[in-house]
Structure formats: C-alpha cells, structure tokens
Protein backbone atom coordinates (compact mmCIF):
# COMPACT_ATOMS: atom_id res chain seq x y z
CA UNK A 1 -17.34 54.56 -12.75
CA UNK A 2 -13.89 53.73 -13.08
CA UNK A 3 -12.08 50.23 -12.99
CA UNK A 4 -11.39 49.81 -9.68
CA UNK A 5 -15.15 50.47 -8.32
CA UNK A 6 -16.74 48.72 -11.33
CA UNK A 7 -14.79 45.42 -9.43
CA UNK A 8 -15.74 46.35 -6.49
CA UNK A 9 -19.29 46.30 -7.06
CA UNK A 10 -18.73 43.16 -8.61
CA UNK A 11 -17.36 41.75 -5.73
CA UNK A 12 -20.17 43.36 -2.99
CA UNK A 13 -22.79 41.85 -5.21
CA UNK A 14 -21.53 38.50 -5.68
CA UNK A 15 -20.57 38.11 -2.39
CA UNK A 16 -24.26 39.66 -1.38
CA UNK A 17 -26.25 36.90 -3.32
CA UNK A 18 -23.72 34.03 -2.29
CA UNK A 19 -23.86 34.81 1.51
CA UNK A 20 -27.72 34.78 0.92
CA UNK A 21 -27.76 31.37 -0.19
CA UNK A 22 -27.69 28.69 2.24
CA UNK A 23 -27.09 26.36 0.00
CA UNK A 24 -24.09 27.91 -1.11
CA UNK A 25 -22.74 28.82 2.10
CA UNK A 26 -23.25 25.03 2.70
CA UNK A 27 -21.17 24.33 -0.33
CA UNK A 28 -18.03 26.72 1.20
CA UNK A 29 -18.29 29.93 3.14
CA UNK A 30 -17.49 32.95 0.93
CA UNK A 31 -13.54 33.55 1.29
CA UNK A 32 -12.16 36.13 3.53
CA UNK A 33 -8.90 36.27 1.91
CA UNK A 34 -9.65 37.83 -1.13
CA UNK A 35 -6.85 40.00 -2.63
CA UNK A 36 -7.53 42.60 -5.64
CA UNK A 37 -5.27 41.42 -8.75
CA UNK A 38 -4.55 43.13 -12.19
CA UNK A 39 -6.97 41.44 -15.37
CA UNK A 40 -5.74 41.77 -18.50
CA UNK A 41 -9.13 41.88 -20.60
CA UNK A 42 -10.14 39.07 -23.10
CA UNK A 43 -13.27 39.41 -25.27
CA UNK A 44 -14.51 36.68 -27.67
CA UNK A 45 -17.95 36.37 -29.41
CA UNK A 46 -19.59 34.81 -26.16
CA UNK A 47 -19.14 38.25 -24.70
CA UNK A 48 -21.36 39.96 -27.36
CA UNK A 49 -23.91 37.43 -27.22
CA UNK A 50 -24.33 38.02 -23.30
CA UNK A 51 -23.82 42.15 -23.16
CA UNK A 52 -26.41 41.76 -26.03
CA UNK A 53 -29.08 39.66 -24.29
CA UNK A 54 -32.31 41.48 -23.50
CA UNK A 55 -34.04 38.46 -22.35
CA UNK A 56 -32.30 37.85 -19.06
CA UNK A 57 -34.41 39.71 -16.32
CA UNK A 58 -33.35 38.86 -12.61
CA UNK A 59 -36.04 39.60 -9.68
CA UNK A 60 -33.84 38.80 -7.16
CA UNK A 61 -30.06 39.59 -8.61
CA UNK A 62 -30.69 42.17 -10.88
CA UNK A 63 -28.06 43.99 -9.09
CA UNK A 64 -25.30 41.35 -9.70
CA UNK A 65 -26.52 40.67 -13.20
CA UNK A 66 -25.49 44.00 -13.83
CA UNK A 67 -22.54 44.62 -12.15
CA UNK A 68 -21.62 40.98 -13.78
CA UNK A 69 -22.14 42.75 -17.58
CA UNK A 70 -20.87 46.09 -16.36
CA UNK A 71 -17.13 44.43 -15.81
CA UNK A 72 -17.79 41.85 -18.80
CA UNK A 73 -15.95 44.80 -21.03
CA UNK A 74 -13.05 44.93 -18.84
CA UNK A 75 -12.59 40.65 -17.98
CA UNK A 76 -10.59 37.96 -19.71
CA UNK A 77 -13.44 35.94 -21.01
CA UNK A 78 -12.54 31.97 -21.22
CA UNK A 79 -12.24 29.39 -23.78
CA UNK A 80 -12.37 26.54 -22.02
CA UNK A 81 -12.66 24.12 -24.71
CA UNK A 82 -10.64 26.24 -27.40
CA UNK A 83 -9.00 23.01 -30.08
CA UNK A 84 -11.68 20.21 -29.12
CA UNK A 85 -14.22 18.84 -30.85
CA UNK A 86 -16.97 21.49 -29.27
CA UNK A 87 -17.28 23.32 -32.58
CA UNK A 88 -17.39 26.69 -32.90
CA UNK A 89 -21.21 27.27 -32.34
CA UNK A 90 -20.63 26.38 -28.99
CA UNK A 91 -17.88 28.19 -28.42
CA UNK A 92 -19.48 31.48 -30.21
CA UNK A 93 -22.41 30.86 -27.31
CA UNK A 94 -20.91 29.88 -24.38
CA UNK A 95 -19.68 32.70 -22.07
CA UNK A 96 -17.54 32.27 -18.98
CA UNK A 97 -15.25 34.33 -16.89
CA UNK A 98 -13.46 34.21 -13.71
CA UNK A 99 -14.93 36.43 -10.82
CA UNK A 100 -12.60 35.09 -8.24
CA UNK A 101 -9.17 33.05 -9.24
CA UNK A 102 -7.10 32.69 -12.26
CA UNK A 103 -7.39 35.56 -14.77
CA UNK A 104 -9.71 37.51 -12.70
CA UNK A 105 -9.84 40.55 -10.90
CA UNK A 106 -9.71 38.78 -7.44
CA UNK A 107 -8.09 35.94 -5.95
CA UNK A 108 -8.81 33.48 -2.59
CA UNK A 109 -6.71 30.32 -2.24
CA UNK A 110 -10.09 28.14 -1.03
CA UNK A 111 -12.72 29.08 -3.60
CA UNK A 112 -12.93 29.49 -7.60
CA UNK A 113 -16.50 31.41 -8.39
CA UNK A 114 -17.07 32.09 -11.92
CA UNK A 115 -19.86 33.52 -14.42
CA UNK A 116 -21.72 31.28 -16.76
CA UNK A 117 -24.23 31.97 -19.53
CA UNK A 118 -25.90 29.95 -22.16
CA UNK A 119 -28.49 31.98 -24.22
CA UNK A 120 -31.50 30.08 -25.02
CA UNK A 121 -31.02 26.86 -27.29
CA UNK A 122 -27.67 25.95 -26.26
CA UNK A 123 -26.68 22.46 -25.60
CA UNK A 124 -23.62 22.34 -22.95
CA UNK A 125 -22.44 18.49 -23.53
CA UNK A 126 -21.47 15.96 -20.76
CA UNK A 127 -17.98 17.07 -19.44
CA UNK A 128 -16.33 16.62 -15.61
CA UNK A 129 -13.55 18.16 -13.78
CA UNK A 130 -11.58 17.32 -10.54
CA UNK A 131 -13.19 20.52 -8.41
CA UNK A 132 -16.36 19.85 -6.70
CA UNK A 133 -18.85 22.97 -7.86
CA UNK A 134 -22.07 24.18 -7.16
CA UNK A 135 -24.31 26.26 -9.53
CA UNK A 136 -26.17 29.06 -8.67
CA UNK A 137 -28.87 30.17 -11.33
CA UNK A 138 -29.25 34.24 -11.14
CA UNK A 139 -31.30 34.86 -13.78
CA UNK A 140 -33.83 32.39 -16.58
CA UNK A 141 -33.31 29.10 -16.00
CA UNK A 142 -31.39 25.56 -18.05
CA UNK A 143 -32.17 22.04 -17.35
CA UNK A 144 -29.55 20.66 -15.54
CA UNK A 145 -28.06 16.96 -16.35
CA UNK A 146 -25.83 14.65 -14.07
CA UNK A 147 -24.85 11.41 -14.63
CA UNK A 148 -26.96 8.85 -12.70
CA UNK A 149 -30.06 11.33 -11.46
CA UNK A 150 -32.84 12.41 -12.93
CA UNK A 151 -32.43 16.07 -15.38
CA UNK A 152 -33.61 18.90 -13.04
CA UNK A 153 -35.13 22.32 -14.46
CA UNK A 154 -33.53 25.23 -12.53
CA UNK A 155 -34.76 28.57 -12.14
CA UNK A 156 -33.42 31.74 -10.30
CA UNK A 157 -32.17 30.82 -6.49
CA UNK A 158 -31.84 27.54 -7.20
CA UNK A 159 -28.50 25.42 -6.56
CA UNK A 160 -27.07 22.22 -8.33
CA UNK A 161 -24.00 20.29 -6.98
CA UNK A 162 -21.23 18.62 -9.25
CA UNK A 163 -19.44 16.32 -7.25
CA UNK A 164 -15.87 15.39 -8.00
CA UNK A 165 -14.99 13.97 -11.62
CA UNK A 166 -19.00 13.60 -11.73
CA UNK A 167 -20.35 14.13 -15.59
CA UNK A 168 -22.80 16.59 -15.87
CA UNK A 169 -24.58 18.77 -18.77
CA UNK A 170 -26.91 21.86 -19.16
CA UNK A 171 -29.27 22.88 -21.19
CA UNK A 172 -31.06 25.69 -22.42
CA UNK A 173 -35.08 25.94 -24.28
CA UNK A 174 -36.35 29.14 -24.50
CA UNK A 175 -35.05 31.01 -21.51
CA UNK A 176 -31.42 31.88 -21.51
CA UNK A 177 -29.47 31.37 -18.05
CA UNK A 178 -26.87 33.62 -16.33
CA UNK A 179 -25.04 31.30 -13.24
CA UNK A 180 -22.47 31.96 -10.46
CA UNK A 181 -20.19 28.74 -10.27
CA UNK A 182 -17.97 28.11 -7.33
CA UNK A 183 -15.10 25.64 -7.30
CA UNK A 184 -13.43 23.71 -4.49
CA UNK A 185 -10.52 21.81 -4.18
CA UNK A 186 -8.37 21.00 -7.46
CA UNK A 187 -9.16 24.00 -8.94
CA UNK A 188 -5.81 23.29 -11.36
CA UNK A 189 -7.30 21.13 -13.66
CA UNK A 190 -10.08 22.42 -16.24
CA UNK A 191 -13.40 20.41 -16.84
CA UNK A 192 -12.66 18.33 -20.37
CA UNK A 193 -15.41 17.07 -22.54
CA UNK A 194 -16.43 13.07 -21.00
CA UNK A 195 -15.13 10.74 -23.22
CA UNK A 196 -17.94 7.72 -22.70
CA UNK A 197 -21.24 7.94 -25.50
CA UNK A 198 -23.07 7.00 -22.39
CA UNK A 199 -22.86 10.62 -21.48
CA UNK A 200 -21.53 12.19 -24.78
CA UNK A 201 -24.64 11.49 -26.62
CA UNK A 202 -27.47 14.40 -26.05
C-alpha cells in the first residue's frame, strides 16, 4: 500500500468511528473541508513504544487502530513538551501525532483531531490549553482527571470533554490507552504544563 492510500484509510477510518459517536458529533461535526497536505515524517521513541505495543486490542476500532499504526512510520510524531520540566520518561512514553491540522497529512480550518497513547503506567500531569477538546478512547482504557470533578475511568467508546483553559490529567494502570483527540477553536496555542501544585501534584 503506498503513501497516498495508507492516508486515506486513515482518514475513512477516523472519520468512520467519529461520525459514529454522538458524542463527538455533539462536540463538532466531522469537517467537510478537508484538503490532503504533504507530512514530512518525525519519529521519536514514543513511536516505538506504540508500533511495539501488543497489549492494545480494539473490539470496536480495530480498524482505525491499525490504520492509526500503519501511517505512524510515515507521520511527524510531536513533542509537545520538548525543554520543560516533563522529563524524559515522559516524553520517551508519550506518543502523539496530528491526524488532521498542523504537521499532518490533512488539514480543515474548524477541527484539530489528533492520536494519543499512553502505555500502561504512565502519569500524564495536570496541563490546559486554549482549544476546547474531547477525547475519544479507541482502545484499553486511562483514568481521566479534571480539575473540579470527580477522576473518571474510561474505556473504549467512551468520551471526555476539556473545556477551555480547563486543567486536566490522565492516567494509565495496567491497560495502555490509544485516543482520538479533537480540537476546537484556538487551535494556535499548545496545552503547557498548569503551573498551580493544586493540580501539579499527582
């Protein structure tokens, strides 16, 4: 399969589960402006750690888990939090890439969706971000933290919502988590680690 099609499958799939969710589609419709763009692929150690993970098993979106690690070798894998005070282990872990937006191999001027995974045993500390953003968990599961409401464990199918600027966290025990991520509004600015021990301390 070359390129071109391995996006494109990408893009069915994704757009497959997230049309599928109503809790999604009540977040934003999925875009119909989407226009193909050139990646130039990234790879860090976050990629390994997910293309290497024989633990996550999807009933549901096993078809967009894979297409999501069949393009992982041909993305531009972020670093988000590349110079703070993270630490490497995190960093090492952590595995993100753009599906739809900057650096990715689609655009849409109304929606940011993203891939996140956290093997198991990763702590994701208390950071915000302008964009409001809903998760969608496609495969194990993470316990979800926002500021002000109760921690909430997720499993495949279900949703969380970040409002704007709102600290949240995530968390991973012994199932690891693979998540699509859409942004709205102020996609410009990236989420940054919150500041305040109230929600800095795990």
């Amino acid at each position: 399969m070359n390129q071109d099609a391995i996006f494109q499958t990408l893009l069915r799939t994704m757009q497959s589960a997230y049309s599928t969710n109503t809790e999604m589609m009540g977040f934003a419709p999925f875009p119909n402006d989407i226009i193909r763009q050139d990646v130039i692929p990234y790879h860090c150690n976050c990629s390994a750690y997910f293309q290497s993970d024989i633990r996550l098993i999807s009933k549901n979106y096993s078809e967009l888990q894979n297409a999501i690690s069949t393009a992982s070798k041909l993305v531009h894998w972020r670093e988000t939090y590349k110079g703070s005070d993270i630490g490497n282990y995190f960093m090492d872990r952590f595995g993100c890439y753009c599906i739809l937006g900057e650096n990715a191999p689609f655009s849409s001027d109304v929606l940011r969706l993203f891939m996140v995974y956290m093997p198991s045993g990763l702590y994701y500390p208390w950071h915000h971000h302008p964009a409001e953003e809903m998760y969608m968990v496609v495969s194990g599961g993470a316990i979800f933290k926002q500021s002000d409401c109760p921690d909430k464990l997720l499993s495949e199918g279900e949703v969380a919502f970040h409002a704007s600027n709102q600290p949240h966290a995530m968390e991973t025990t012994e199932d690891p988590v693979l998540c699509l991520v859409a942004w709205r509004d102020n996609f410009q600015t990236p989420p940054v680690l919150t500041p305040n021990t109230k929600f800095s301390v795990r």
